[in-house]
PDB file of N, CA and C in Angstrom:
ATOM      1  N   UNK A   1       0.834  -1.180   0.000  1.00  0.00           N
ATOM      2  CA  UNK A   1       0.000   0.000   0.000  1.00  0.00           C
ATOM      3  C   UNK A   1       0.885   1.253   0.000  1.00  0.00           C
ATOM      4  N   UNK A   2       1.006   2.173  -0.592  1.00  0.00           N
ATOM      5  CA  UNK A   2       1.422   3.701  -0.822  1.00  0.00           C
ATOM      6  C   UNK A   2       1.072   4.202   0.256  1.00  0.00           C
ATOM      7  N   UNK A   3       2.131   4.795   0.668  1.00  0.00           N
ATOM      8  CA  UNK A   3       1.648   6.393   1.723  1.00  0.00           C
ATOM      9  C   UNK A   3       0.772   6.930   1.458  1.00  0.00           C
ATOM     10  N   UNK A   4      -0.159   7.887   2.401  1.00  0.00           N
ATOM     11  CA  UNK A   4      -0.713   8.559   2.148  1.00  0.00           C
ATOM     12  C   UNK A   4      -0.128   9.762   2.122  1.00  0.00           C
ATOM     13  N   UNK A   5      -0.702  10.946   0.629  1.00  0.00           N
ATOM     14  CA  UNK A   5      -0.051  12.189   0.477  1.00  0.00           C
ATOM     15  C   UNK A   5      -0.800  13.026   1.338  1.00  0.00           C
ATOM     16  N   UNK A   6      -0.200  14.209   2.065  1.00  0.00           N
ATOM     17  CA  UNK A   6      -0.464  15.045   2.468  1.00  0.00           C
ATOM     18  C   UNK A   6       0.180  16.308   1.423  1.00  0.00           C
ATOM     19  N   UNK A   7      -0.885  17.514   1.651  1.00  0.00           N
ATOM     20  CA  UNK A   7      -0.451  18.828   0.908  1.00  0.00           C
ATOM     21  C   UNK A   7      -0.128  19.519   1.729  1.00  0.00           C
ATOM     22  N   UNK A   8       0.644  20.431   2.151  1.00  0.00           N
ATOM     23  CA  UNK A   8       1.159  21.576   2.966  1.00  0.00           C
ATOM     24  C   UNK A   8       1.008  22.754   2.175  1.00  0.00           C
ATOM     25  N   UNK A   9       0.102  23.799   2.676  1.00  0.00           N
ATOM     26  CA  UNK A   9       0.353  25.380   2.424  1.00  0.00           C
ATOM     27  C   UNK A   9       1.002  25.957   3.390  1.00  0.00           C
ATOM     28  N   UNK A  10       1.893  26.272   3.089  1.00  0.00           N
ATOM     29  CA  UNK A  10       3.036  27.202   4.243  1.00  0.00           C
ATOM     30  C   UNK A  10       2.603  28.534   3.657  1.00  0.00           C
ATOM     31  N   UNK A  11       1.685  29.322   4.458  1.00  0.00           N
ATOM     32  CA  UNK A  11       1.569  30.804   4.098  1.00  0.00           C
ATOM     33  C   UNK A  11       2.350  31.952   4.965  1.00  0.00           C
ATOM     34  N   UNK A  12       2.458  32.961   3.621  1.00  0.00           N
ATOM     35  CA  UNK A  12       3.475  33.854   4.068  1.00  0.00           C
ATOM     36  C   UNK A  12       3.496  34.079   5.297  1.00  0.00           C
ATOM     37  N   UNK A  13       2.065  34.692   5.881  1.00  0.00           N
ATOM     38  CA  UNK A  13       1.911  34.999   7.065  1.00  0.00           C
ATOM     39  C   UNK A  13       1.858  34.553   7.896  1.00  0.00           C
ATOM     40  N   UNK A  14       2.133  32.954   7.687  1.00  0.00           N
ATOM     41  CA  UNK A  14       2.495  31.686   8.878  1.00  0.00           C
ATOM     42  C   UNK A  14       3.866  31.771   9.658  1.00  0.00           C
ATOM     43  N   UNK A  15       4.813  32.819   8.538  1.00  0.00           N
ATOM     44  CA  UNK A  15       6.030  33.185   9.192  1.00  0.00           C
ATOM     45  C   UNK A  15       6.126  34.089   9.709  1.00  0.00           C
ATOM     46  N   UNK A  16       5.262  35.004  10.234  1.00  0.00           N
ATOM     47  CA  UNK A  16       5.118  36.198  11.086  1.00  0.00           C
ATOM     48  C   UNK A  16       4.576  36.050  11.912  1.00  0.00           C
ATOM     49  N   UNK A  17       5.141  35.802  12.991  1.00  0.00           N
ATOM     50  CA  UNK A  17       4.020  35.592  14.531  1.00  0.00           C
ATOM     51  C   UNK A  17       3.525  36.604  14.945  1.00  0.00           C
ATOM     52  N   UNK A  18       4.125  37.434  15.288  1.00  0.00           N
ATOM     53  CA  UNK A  18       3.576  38.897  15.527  1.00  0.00           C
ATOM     54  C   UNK A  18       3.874  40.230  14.511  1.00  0.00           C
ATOM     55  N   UNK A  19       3.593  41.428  14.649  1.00  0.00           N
ATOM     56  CA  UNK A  19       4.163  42.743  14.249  1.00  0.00           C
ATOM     57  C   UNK A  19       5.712  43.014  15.253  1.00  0.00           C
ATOM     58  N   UNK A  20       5.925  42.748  15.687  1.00  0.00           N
ATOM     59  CA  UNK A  20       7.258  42.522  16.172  1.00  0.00           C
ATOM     60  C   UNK A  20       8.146  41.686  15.839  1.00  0.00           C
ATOM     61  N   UNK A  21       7.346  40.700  15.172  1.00  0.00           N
ATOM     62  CA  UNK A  21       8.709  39.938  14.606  1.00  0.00           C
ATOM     63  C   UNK A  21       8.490  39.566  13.120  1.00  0.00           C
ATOM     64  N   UNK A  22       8.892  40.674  12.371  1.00  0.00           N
ATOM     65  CA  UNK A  22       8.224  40.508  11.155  1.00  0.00           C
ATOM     66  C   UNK A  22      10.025  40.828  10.362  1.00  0.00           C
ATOM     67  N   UNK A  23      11.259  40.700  10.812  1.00  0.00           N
ATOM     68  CA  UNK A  23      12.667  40.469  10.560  1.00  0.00           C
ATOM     69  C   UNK A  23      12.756  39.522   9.879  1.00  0.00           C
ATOM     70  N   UNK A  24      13.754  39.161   8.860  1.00  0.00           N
ATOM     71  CA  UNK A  24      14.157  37.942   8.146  1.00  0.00           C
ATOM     72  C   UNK A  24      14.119  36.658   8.942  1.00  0.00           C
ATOM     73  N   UNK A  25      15.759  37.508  10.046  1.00  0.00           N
ATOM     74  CA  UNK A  25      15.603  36.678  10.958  1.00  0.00           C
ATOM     75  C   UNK A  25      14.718  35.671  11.840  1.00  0.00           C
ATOM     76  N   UNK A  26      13.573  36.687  12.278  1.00  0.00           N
ATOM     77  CA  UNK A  26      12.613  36.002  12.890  1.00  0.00           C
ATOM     78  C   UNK A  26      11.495  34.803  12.122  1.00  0.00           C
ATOM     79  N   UNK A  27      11.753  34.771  10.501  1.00  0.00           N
ATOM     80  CA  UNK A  27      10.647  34.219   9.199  1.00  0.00           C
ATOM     81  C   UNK A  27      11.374  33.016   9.745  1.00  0.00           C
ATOM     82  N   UNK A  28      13.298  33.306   9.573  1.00  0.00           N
ATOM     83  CA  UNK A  28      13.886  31.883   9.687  1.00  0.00           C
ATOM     84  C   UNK A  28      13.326  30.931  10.596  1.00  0.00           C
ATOM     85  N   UNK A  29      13.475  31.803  11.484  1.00  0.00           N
ATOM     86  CA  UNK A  29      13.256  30.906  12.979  1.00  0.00           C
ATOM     87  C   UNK A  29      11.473  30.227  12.826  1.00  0.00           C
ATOM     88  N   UNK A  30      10.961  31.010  12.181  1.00  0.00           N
ATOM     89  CA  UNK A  30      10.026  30.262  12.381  1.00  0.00           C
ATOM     90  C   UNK A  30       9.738  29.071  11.277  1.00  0.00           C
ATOM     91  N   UNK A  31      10.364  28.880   9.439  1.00  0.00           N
ATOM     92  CA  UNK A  31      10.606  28.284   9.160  1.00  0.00           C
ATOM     93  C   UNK A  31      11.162  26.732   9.323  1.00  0.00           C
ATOM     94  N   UNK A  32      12.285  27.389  10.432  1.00  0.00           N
ATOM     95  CA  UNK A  32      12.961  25.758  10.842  1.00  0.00           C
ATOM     96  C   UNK A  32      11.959  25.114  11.833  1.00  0.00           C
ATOM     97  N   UNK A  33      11.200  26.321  12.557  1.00  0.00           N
ATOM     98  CA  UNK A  33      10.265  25.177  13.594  1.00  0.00           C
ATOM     99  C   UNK A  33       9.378  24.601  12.775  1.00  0.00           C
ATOM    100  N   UNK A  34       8.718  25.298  11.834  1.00  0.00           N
ATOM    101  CA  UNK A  34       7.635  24.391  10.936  1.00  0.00           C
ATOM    102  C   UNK A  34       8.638  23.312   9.950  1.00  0.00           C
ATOM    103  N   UNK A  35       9.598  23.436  10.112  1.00  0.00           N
ATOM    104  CA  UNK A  35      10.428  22.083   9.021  1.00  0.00           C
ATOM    105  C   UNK A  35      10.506  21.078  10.004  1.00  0.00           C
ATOM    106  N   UNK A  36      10.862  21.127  11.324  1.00  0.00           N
ATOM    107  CA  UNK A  36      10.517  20.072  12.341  1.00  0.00           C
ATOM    108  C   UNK A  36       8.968  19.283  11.963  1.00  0.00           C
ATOM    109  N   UNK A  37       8.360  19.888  12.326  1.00  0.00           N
ATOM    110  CA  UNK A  37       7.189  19.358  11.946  1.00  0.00           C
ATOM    111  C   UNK A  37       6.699  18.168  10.755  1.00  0.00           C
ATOM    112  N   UNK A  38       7.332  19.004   9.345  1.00  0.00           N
ATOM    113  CA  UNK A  38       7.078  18.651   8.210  1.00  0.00           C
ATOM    114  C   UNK A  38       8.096  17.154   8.330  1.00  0.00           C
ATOM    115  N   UNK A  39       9.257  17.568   8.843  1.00  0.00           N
ATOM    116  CA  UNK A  39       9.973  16.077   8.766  1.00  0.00           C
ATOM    117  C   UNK A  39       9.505  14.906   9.636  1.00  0.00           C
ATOM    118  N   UNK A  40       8.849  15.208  10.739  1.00  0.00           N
ATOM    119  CA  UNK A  40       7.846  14.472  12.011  1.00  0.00           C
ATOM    120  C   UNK A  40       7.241  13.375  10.584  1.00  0.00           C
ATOM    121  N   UNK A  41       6.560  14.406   9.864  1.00  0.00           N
ATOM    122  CA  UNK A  41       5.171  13.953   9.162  1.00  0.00           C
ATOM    123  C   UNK A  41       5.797  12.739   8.277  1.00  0.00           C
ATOM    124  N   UNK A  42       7.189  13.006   7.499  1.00  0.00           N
ATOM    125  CA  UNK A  42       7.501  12.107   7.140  1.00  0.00           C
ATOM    126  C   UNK A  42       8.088  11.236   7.365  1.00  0.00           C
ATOM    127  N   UNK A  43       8.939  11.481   8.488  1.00  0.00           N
ATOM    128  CA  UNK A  43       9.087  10.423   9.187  1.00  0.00           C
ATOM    129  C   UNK A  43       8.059   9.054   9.570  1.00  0.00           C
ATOM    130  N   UNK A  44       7.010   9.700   9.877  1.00  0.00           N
ATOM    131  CA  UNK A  44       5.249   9.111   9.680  1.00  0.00           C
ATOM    132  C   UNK A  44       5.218   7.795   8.552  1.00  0.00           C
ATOM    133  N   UNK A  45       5.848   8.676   7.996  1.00  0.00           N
ATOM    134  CA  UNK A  45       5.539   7.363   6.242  1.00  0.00           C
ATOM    135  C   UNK A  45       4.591   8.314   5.338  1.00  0.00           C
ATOM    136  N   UNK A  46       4.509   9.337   5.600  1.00  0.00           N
ATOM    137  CA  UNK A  46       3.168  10.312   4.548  1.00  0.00           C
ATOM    138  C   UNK A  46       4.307  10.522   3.449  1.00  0.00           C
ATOM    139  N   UNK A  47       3.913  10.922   2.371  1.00  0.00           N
ATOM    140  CA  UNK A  47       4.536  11.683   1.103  1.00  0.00           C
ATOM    141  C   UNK A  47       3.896  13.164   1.789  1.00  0.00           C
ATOM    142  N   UNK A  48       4.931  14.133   1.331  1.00  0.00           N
ATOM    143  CA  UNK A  48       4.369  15.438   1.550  1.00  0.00           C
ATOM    144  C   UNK A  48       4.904  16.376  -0.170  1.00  0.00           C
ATOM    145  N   UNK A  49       3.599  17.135  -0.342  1.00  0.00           N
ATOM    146  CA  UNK A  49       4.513  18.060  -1.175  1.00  0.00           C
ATOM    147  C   UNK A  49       3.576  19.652  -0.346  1.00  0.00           C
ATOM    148  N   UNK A  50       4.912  20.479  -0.784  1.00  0.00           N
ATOM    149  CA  UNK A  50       4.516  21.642   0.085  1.00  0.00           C
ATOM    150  C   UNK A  50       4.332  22.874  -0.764  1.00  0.00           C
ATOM    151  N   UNK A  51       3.570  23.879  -0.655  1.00  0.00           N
ATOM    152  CA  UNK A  51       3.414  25.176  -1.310  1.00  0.00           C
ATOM    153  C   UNK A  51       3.603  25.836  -0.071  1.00  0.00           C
ATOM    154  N   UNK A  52       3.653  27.220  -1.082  1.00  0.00           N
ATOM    155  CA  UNK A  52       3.887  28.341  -0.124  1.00  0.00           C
ATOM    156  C   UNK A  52       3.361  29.681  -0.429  1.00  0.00           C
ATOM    157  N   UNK A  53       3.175  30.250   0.569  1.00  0.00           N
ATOM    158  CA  UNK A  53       2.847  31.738   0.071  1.00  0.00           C
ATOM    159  C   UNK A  53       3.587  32.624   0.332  1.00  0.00           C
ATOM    160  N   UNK A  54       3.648  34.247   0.047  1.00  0.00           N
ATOM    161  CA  UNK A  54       5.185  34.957  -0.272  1.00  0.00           C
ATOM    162  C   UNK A  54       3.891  36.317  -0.342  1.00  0.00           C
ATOM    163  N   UNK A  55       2.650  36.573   0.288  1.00  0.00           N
ATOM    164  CA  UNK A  55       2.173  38.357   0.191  1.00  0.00           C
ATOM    165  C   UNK A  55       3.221  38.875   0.859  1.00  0.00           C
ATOM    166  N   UNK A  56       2.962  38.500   2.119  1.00  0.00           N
ATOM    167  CA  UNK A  56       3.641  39.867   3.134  1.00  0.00           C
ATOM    168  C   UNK A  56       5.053  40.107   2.694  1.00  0.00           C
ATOM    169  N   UNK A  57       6.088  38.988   2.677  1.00  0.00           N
ATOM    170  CA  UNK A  57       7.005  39.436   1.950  1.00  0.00           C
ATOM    171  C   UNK A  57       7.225  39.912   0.670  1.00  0.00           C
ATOM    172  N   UNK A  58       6.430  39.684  -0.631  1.00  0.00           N
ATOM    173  CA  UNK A  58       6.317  40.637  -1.373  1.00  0.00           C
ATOM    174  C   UNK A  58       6.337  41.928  -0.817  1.00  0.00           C
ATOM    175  N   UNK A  59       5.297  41.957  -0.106  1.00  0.00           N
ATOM    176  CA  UNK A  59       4.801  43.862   0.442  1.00  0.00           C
ATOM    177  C   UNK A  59       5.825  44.231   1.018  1.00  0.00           C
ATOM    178  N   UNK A  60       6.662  43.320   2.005  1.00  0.00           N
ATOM    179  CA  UNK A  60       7.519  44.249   2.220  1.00  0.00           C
ATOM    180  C   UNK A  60       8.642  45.160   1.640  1.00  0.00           C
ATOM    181  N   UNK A  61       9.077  44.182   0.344  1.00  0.00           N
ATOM    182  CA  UNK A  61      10.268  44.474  -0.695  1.00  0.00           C
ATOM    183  C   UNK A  61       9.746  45.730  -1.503  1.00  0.00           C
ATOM    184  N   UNK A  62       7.833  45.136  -1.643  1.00  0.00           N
ATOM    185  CA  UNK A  62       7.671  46.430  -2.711  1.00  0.00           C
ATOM    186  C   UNK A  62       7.279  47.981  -1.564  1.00  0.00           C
ATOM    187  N   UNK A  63       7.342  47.816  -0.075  1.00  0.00           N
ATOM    188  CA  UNK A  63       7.420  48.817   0.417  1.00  0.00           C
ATOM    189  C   UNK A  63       8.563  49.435   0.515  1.00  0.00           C
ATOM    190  N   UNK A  64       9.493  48.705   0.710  1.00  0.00           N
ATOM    191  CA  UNK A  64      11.124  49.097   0.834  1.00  0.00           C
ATOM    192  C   UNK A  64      11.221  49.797  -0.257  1.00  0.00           C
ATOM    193  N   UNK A  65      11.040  49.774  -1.353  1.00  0.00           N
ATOM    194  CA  UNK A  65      11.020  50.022  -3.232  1.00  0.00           C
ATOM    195  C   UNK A  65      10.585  51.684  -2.812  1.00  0.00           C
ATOM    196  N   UNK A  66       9.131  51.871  -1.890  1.00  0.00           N
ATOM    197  CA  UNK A  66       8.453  52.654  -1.830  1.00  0.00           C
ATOM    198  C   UNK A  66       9.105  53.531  -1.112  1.00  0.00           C
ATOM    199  N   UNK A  67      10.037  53.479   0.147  1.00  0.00           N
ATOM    200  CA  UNK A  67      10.508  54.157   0.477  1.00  0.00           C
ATOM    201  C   UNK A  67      11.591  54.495   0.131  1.00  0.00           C
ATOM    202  N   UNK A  68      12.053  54.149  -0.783  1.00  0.00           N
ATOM    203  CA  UNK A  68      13.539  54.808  -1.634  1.00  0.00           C
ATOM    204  C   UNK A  68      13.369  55.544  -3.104  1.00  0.00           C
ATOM    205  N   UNK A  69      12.097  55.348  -3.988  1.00  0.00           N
ATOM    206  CA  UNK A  69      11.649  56.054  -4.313  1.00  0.00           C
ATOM    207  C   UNK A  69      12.013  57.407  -4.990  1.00  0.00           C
ATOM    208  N   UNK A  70      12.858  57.818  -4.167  1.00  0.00           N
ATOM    209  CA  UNK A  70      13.260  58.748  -4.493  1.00  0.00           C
ATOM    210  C   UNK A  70      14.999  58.973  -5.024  1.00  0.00           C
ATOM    211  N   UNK A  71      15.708  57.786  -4.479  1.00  0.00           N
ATOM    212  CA  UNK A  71      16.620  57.652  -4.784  1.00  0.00           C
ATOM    213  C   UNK A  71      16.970  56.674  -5.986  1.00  0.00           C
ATOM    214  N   UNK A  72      16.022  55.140  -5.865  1.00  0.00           N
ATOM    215  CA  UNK A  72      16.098  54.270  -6.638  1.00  0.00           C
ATOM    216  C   UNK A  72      14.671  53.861  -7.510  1.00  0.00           C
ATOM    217  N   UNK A  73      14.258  53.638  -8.814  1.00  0.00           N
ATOM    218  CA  UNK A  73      12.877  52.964  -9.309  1.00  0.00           C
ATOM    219  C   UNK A  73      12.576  51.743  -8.397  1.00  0.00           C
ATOM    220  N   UNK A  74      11.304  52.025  -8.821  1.00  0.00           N
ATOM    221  CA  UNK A  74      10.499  51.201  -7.722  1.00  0.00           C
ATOM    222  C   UNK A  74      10.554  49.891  -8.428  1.00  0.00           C
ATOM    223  N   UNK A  75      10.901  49.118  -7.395  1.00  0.00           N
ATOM    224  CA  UNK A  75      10.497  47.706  -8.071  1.00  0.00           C
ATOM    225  C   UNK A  75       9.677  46.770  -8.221  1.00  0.00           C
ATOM    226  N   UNK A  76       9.457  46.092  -9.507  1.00  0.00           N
ATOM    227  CA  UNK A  76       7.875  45.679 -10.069  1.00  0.00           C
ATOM    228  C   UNK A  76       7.809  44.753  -8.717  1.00  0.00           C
ATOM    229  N   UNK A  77       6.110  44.342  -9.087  1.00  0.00           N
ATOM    230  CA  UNK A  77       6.093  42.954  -8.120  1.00  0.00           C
ATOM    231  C   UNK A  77       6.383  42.088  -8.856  1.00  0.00           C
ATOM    232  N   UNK A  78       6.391  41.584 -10.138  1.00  0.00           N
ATOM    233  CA  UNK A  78       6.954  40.047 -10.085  1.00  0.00           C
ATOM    234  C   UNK A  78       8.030  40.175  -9.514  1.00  0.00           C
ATOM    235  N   UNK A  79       9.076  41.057  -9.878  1.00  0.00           N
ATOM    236  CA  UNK A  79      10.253  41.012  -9.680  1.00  0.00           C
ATOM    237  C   UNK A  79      10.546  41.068  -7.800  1.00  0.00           C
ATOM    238  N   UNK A  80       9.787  41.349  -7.202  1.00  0.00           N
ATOM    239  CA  UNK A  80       9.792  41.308  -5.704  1.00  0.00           C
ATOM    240  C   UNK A  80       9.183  39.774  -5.399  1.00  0.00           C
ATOM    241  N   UNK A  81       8.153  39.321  -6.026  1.00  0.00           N
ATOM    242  CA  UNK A  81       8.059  38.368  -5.868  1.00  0.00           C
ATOM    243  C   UNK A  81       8.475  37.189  -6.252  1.00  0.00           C
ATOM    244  N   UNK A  82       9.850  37.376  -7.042  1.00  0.00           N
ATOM    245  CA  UNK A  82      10.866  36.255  -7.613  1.00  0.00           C
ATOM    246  C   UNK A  82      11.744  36.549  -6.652  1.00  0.00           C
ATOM    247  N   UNK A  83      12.136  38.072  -5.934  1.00  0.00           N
ATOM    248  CA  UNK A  83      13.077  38.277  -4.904  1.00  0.00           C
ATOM    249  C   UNK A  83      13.050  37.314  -3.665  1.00  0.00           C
ATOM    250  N   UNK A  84      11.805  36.280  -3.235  1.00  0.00           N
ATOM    251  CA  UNK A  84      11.097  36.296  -2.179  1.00  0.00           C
ATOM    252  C   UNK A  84      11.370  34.420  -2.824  1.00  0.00           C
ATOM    253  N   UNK A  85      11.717  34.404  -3.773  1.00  0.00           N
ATOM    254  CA  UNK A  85      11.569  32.635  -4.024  1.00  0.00           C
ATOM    255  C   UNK A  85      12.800  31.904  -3.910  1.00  0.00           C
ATOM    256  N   UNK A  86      13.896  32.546  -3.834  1.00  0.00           N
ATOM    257  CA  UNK A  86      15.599  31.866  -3.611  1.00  0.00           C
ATOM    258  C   UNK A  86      15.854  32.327  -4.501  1.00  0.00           C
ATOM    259  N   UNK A  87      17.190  31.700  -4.366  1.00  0.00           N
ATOM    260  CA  UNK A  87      18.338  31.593  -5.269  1.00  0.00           C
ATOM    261  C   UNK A  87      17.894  30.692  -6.287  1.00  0.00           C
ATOM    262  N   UNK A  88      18.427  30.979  -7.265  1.00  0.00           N
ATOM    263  CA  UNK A  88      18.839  29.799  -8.448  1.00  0.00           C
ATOM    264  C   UNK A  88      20.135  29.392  -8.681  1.00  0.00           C
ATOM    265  N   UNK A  89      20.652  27.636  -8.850  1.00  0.00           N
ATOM    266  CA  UNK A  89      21.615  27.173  -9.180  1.00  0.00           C
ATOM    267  C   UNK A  89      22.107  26.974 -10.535  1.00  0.00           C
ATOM    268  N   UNK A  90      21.332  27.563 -11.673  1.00  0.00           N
ATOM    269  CA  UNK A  90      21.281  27.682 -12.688  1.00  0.00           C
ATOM    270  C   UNK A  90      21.929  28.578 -13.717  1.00  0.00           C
TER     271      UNK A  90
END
């Protein structure tokens, strides 16, 4: 018998616990605690595949954009929202 699949939405705003901790830093930290989790699950025997969501961090890049403005063009949202997806090894 096959595992059963589970889907994961990891939303943006799942990495912001509060308005106080809305830092890179703090996304990390909360990232690795939800990767605990996700590895629990497979450990389980489930297949997982995971999505994600990326508003708030969009908003923040295209606010940053907003407040420089004056010094630098604002930058599009795809392009904030490719900022927000990694690196490429490519």
């Amino acid at each position: 018998m096959k595992p059963h699949l589970a889907v994961l939405a990891i939303g943006g705003n799942s990495l912001i616990r509060d308005k106080d901790h809305i830092a890179l830093s703090w996304q990390y930290e909360a990232v690795k605690e939800t990767s605990t989790y996700v590895a629990d699950l497979i450990t389980e025997g489930l297949r997982i595949v995971i999505t994600h969501g990326n508003g708030p961090q969009v908003g923040f890049i295209y606010r940053r954009g907003e407040l420089a403005r004056h010094e630098l063009p604002l930058i599009p949202l795809d392009i904030c929202g490719a900022d927000t997806q990694g690196p490429s090894d490519t």
